[in-house]
Protein backbone atom coordinates (compact mmCIF):
# COMPACT_ATOMS: atom_id res chain seq x y z
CA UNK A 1 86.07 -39.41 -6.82
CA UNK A 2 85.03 -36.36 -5.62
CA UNK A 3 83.12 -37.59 -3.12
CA UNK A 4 85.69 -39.21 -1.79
CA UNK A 5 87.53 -36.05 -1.05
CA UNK A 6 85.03 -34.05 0.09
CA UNK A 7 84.42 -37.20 2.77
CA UNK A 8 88.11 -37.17 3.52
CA UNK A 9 88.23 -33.59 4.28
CA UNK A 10 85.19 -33.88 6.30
CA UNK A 11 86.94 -36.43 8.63
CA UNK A 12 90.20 -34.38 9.52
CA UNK A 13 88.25 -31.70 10.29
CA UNK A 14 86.13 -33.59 12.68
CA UNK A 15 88.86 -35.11 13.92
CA UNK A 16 91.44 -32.46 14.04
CA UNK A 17 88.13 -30.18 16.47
CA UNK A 18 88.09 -33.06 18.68
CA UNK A 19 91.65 -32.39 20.23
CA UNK A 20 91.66 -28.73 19.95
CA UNK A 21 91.23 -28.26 24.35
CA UNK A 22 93.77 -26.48 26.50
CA UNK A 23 95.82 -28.34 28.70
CA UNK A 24 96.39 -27.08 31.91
CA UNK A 25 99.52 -28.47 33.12
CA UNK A 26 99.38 -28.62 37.29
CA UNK A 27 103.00 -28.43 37.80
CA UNK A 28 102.68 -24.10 36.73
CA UNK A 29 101.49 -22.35 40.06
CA UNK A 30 99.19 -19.19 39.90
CA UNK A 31 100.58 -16.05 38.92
CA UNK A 32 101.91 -13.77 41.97
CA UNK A 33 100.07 -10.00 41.52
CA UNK A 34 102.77 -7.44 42.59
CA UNK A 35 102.66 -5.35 45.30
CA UNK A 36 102.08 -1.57 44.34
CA UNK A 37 104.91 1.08 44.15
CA UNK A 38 105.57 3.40 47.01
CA UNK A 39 103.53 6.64 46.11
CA UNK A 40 106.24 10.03 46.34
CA UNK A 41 104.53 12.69 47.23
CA UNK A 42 106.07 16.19 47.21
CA UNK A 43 105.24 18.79 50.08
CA UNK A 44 103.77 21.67 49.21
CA UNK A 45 105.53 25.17 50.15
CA UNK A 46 104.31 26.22 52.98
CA UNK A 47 104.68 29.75 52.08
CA UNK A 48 102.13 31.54 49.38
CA UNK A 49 104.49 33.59 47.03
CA UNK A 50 103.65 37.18 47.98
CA UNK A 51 100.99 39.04 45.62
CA UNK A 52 101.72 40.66 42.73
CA UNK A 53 100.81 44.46 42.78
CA UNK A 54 98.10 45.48 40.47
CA UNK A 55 99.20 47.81 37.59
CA UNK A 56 99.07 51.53 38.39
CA UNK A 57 95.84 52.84 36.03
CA UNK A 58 96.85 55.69 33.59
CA UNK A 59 96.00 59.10 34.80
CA UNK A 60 92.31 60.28 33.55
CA UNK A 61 92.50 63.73 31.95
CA UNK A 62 88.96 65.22 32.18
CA UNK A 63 88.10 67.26 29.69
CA UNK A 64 88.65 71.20 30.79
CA UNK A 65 84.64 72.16 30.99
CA UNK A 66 84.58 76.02 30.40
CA UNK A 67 83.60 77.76 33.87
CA UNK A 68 80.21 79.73 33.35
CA UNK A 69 80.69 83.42 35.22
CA UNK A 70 79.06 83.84 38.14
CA UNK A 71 75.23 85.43 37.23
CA UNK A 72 75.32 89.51 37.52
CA UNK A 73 73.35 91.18 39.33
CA UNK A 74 71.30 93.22 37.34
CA UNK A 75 69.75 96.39 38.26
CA UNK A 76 66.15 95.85 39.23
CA UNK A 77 63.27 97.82 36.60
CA UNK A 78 60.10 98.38 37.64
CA UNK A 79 57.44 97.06 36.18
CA UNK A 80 56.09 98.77 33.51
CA UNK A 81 53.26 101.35 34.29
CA UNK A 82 49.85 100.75 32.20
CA UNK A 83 49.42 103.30 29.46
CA UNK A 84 46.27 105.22 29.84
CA UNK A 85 43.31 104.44 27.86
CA UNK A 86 43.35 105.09 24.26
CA UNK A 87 40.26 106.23 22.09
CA UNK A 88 38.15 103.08 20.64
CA UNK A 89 38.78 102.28 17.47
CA UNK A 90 36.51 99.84 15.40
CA UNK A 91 38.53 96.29 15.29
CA UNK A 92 40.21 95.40 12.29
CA UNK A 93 38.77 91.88 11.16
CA UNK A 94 41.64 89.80 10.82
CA UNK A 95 41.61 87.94 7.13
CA UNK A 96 39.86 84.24 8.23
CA UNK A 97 42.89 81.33 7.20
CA UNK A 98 41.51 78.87 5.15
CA UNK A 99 40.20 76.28 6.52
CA UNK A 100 42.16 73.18 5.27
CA UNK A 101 40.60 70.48 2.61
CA UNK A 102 38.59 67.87 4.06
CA UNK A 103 40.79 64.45 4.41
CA UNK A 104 39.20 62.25 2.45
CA UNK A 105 39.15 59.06 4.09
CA UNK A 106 41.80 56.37 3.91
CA UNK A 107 41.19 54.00 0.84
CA UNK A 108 40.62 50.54 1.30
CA UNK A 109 43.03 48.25 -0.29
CA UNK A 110 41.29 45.49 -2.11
CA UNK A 111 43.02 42.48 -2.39
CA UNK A 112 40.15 40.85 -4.90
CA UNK A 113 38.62 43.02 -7.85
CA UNK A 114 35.85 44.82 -7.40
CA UNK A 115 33.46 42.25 -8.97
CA UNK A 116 34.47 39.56 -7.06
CA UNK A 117 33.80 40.95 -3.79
CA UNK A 118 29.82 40.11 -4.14
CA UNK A 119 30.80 36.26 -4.83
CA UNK A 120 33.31 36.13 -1.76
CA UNK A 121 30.87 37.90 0.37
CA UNK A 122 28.23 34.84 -0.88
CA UNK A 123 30.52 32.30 -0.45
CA UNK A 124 31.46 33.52 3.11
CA UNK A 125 27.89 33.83 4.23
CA UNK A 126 27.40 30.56 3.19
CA UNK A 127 29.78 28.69 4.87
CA UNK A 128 28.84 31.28 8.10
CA UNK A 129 25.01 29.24 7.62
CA UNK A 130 26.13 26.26 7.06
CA UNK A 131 28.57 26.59 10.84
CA UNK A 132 25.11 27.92 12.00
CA UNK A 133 23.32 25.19 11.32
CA UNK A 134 25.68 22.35 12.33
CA UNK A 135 26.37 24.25 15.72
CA UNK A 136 22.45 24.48 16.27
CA UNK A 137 22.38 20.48 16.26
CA UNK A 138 24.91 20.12 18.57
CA UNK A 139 23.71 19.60 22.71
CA UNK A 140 26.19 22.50 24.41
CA UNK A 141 25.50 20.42 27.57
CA UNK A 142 26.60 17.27 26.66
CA UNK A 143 29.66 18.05 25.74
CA UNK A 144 32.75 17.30 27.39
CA UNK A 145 35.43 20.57 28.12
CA UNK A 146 37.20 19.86 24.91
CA UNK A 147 34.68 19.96 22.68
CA UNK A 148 32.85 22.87 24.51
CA UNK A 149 36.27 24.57 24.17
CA UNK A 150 35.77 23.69 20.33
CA UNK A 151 32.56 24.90 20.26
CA UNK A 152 32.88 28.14 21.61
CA UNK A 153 36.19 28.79 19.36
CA UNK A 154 33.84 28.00 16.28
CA UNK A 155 31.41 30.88 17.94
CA UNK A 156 34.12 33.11 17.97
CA UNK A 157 35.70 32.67 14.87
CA UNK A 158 31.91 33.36 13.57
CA UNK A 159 31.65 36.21 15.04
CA UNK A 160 35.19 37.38 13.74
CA UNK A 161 34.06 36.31 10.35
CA UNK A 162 31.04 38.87 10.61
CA UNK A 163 32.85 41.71 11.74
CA UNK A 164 35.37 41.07 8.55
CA UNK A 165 32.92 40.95 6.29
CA UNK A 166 31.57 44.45 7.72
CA UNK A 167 35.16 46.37 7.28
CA UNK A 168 35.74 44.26 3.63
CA UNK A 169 38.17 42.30 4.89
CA UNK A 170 37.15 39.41 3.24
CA UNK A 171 40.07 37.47 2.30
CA UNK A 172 40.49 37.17 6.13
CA UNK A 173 36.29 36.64 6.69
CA UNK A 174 36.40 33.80 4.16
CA UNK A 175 39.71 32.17 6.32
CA UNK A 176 37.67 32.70 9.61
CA UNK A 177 34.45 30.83 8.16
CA UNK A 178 35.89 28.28 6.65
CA UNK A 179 37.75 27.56 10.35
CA UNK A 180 34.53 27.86 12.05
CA UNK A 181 32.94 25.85 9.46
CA UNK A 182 34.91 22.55 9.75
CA UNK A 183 35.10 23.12 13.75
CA UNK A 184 31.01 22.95 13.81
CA UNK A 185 31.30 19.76 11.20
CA UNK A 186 33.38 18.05 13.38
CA UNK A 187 31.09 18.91 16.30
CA UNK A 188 28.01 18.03 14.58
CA UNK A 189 29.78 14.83 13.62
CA UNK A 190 30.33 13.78 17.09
């Protein structure tokens, strides 16, 4: 039965698709477009209202500056005359001023306890030997400008590294090495 239905339903919609065109009907002729409105346009005045005058700006008072009197003249001195030569006297030693306390030097602040600095400072040099060593394998001349530029960063940041390690700036000497380090790996790898 159902079947049936479905089969039924299936044919009216077939059939009712079949008819489903326009007609055009050729007794209907095309539609006529309009012709546009006239356009009004106004005339502009021919005369520029006159200019409005600019507001008058409020009257400055300057502040009354308090007149200096003219300079007098004073009477003219002489100049002193020398006084004539007195006995000599032994000098009177003047007491010394103390001299002022050494400045003791600035001191260092230490990021790392004291202890630990001999273990950075290994650790540093370490990975300074190990850029060494990887940067001694590598053929400067065969290199293209990139990796020279690579290369001679890496010498630098070596160099850096060094001078850190000098002043005990070591948290920065271990960052510079470890740079330089993976720059002369990745050279080495090449």
């Amino acid at each position: 039965m159902r079947s049936t239905c479905c089969a039924a339903l299936l044919a009216l919609a077939v059939a009712g698709c079949s008819h489903a065109h326009a007609k055009a009907s050729p007794q209907s002729p095309p539609l006529d477009v309009p012709a546009p409105p006239p356009r009004a346009v106004e005339p502009a005045d021919a005369e520029a209202p006159p200019p409005v005058p600019l507001p008058q700006e409020p009257a400055r008072n300057a502040p009354a500056r308090p007149r200096q009197a003219p300079p007098r003249e004073q009477p003219r001195t002489e100049p002193p005359k020398p006084e004539p030569p007195k006995p000599e006297t032994p000098p009177v030693e003047a007491p010394k001023p103390e001299e002022p306390p050494k400045a003791t030097p600035p001191t260092t602040l230490q990021t790392m306890p004291t202890n630990a600095e001999g273990e950075a400072e290994r650790v540093i040099r370490a990975a300074l030997q190990r850029a060494t060593g990887d940067l001694s394998r590598v053929d400067y001349r065969a290199l293209n400008s990139d990796a020279r530029n690579q290369y001679d960063t890496a010498k630098r940041m070596m160099r850096q590294a060094e001078e850190a390690v000098r002043s005990k700036n070591l948290v920065f000497a271990k960052n510079l090495a470890d740079k330089a380090a993976a720059l002369a790996a990745q050279l080495a790898g090449r």
